[in-house]
Protein backbone atom coordinates (compact mmCIF):
# COMPACT_ATOMS: atom_id res chain seq x y z
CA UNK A 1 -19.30 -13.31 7.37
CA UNK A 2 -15.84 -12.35 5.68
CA UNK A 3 -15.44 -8.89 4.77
CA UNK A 4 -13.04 -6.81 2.96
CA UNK A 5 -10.34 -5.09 4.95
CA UNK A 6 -11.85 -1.45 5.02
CA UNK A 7 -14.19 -2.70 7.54
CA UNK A 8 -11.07 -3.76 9.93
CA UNK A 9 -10.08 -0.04 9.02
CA UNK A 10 -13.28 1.50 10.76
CA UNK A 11 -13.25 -0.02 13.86
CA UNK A 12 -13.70 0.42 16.53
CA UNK A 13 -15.87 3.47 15.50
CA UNK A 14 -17.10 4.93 11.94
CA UNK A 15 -15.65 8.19 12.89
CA UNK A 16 -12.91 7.14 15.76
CA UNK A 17 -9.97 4.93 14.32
CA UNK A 18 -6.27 4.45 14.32
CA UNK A 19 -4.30 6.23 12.24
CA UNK A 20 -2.50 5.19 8.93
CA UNK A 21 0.87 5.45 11.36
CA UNK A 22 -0.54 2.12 13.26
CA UNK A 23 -0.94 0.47 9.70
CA UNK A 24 2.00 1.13 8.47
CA UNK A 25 3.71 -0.32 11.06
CA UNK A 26 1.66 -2.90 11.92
CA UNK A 27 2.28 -3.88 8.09
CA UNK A 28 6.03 -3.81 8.39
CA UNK A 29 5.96 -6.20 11.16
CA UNK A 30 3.39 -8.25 9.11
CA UNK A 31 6.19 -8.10 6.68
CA UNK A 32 9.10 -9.15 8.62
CA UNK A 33 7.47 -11.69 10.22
CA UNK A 34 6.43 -13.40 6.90
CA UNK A 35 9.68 -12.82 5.99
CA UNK A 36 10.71 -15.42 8.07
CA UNK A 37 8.64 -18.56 6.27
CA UNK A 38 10.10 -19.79 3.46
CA UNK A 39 9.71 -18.62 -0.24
CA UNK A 40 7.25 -16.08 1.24
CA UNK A 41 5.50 -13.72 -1.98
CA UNK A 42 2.66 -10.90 -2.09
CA UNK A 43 1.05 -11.11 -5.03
CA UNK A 44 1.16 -7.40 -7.15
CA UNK A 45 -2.20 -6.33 -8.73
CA UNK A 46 -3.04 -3.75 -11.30
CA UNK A 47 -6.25 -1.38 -11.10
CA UNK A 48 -8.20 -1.83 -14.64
CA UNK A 49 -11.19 -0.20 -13.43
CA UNK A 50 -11.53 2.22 -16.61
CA UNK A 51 -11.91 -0.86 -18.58
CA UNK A 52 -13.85 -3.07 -16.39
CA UNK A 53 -15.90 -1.46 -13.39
CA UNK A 54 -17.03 -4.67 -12.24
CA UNK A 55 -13.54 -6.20 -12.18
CA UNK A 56 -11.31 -3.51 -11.02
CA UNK A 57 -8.11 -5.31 -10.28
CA UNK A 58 -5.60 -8.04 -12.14
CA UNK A 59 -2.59 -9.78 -11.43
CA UNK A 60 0.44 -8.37 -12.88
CA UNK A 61 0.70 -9.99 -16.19
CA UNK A 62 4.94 -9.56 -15.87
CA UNK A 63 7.08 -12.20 -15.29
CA UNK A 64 7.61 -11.14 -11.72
CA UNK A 65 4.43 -10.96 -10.55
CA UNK A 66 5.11 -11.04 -6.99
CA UNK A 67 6.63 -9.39 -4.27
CA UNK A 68 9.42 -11.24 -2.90
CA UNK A 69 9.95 -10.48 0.50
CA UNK A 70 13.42 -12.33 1.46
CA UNK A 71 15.74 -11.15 3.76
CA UNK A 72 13.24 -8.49 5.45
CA UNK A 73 14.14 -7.48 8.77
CA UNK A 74 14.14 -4.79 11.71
CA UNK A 75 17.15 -4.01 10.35
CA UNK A 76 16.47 -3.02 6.68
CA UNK A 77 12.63 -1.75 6.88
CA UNK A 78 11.85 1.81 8.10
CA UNK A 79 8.47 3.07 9.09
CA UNK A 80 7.73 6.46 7.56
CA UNK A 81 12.00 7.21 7.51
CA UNK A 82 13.15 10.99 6.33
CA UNK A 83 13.54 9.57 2.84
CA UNK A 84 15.94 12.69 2.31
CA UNK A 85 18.74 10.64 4.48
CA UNK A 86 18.03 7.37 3.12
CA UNK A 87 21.83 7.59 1.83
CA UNK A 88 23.70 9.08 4.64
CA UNK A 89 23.73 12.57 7.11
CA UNK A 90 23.96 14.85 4.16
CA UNK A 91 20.52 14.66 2.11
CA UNK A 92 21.15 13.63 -1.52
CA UNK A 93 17.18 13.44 -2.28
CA UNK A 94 15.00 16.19 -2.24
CA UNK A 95 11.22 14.99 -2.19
CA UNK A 96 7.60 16.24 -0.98
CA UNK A 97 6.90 12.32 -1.39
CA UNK A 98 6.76 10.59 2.16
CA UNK A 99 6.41 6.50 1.95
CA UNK A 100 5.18 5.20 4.54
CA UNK A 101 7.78 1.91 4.52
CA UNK A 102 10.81 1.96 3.20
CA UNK A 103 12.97 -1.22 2.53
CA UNK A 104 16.92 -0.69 1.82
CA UNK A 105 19.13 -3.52 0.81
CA UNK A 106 22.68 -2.90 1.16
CA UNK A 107 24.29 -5.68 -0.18
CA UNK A 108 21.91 -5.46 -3.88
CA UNK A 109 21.48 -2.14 -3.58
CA UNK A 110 17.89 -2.40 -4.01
CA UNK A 111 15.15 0.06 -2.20
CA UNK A 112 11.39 -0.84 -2.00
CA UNK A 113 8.94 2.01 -1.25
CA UNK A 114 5.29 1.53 -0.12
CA UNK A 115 2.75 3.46 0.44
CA UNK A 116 -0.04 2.65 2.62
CA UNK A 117 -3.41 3.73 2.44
CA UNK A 118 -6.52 2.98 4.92
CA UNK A 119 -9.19 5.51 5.08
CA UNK A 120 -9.56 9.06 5.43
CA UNK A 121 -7.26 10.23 3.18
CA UNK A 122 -6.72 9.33 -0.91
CA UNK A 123 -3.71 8.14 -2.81
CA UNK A 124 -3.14 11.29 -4.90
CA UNK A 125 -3.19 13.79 -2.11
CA UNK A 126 -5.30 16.18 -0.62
CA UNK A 127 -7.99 18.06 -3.45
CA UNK A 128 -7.00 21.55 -1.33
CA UNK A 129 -3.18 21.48 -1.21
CA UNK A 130 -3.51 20.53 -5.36
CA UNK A 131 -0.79 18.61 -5.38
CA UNK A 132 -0.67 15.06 -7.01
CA UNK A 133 1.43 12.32 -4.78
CA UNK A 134 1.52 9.70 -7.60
CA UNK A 135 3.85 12.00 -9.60
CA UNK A 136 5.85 12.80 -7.11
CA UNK A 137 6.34 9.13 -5.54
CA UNK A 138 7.44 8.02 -9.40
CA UNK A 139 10.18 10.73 -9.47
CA UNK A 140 11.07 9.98 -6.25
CA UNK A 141 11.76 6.37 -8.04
CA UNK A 142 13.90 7.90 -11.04
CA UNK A 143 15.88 9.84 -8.45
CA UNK A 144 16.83 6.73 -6.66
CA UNK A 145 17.23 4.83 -9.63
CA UNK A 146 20.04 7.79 -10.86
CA UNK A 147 22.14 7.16 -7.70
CA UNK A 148 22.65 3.75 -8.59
CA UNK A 149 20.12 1.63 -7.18
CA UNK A 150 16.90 -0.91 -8.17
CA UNK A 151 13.94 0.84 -6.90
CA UNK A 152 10.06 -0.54 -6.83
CA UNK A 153 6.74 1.42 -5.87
CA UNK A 154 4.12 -0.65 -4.20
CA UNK A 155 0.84 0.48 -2.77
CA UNK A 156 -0.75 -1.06 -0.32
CA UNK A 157 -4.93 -1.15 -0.39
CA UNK A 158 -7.66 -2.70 0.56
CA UNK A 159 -9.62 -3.76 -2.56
CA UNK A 160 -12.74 -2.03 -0.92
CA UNK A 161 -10.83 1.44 -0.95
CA UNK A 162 -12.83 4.11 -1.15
CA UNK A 163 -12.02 7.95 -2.11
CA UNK A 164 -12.85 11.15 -1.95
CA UNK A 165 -15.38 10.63 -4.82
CA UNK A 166 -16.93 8.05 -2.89
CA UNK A 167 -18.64 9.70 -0.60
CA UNK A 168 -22.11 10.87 -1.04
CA UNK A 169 -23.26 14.97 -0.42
CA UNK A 170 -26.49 15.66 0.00
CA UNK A 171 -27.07 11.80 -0.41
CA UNK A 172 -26.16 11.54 -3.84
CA UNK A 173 -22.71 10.58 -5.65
CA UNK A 174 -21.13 12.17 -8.28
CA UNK A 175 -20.23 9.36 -10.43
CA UNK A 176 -17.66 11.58 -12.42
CA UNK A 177 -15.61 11.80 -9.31
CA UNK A 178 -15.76 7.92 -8.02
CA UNK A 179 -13.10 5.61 -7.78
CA UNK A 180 -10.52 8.66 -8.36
CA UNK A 181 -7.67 6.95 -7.16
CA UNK A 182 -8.01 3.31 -8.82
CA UNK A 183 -8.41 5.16 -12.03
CA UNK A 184 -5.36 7.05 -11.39
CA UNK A 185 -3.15 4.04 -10.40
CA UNK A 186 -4.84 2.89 -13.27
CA UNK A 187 -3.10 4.86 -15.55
CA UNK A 188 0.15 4.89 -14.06
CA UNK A 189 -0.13 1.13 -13.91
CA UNK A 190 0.80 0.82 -10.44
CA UNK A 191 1.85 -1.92 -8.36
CA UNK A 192 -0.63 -2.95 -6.05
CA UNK A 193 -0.37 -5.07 -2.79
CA UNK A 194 -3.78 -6.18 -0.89
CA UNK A 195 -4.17 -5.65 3.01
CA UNK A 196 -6.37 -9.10 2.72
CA UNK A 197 -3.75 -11.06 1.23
CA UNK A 198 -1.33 -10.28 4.31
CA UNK A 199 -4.24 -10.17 6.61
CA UNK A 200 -4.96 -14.05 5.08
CA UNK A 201 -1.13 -14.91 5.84
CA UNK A 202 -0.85 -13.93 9.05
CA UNK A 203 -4.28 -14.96 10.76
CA UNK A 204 -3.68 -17.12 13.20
CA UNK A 205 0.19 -16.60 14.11
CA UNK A 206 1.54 -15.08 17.22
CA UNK A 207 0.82 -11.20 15.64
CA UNK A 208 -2.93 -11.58 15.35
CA UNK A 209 -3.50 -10.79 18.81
CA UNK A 210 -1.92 -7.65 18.46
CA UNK A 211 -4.01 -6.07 15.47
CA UNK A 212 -7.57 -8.14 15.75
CA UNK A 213 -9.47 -10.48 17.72
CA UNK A 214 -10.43 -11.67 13.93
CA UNK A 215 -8.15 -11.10 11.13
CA UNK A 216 -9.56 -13.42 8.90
CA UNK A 217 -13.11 -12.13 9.04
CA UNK A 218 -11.48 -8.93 6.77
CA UNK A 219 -9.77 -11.51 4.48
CA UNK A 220 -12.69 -11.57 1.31
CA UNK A 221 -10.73 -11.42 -1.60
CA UNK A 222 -12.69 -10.50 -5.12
CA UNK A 223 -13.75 -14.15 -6.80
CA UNK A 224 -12.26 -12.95 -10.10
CA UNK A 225 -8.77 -12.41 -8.81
């Protein structure tokens, strides 16, 4: 039975699991290594859950819709870098935003940042520390952008994410507080990239081995998508 990718997320116990560190790099080298087939595109989604609950995500409706993922390599992709060096020794940005891959093109002077979420922990930060880490990955964007370079935010979900607000106390959920974090890429209208889509890709190759016995058992996609 296919399942969405939270599930892969929870293994191999509810309350014992890797850390968002494996992810991310297991997700660059899912990257790199599709990198290598030809014309090879993620798809970017968009949350719309304020305006349909039932149908939380849509494809970008830009004309680049996708994320093109030429000339990736060991080379130009960082896991979880010191983003305050990502010019040189002597730290030109100052951020409190962390992404957890960084691509840097030289030659087009173009930067992609993602951010990758699994479980445990929510997109806009920790409710305690009251900090919001949407706002600060977006001027973390215009800061690149003012030295001269293209800069894109991705984030990178499983469509089955689940929050903070998710979770039930005393058995019952406050429905004010669910979904906090689609609602809040919602309004930033956020690029979105789907763990299933590059868990679909890459099922079957050489790297499956390495991150499942089953990849494409976390693969279910939403049928309106």
């Amino acid at each position: 039975m296919l399942k969405n990718a939270t599930y892969l997320f929870r293994q191999p116990e509810k309350s014992f699991y890797h850390s968002e560190s494996r992810w991310s790099a297991v997700a660059q080298m899912a990257l790199i290594y599709l990198s290598n087939i030809k014309d090879s595109k993620l798809t970017l989604y968009h949350s719309s859950i304020t305006q349909d609950s039932a149908h939380w995500l849509v494809k970008d409706s830009k004309e680049v819709n996708e994320l093109s993922l030429e000339n990736w390599s060991v080379d130009n992709t960082i896991v979880e870098g010191n983003i305050k060096h990502i010019f040189g020794d002597e730290p030109i940005i100052e951020s409190q935003a962390y992404p957890s891959i960084i691509y840097k093109n030289e030659k087009s002077r173009e930067i992609k940042l993602i951010v990758v979420r699994t479980i445990g922990r929510t997109v806009c930060g920790r409710k305690k520390e009251w900090m919001d880490n949407i706002d600060r990955y977006n001027q973390l964007v215009d800061k690149i952008r003012t030295e001269g370079w293209k800069c894109d935010l991705c984030y990178l979900m499983s469509y089955g994410h689940e929050d903070e607000g998710n979770q039930c106390e005393e058995g019952v959920i406050d429905e004010a507080k669910r979904h906090q974090d689609w609602k809040r890429l919602e309004k930033v209208n956020a690029n979105i990239l789907l763990w299933e889509e590059i868990f679909s890709l890459i099922s079957g190759s050489e790297l499956e081995k390495y991150i499942s016995h089953d990849l494409k058992r976390y693969t279910l996609m939403p049928d309106w998508v």
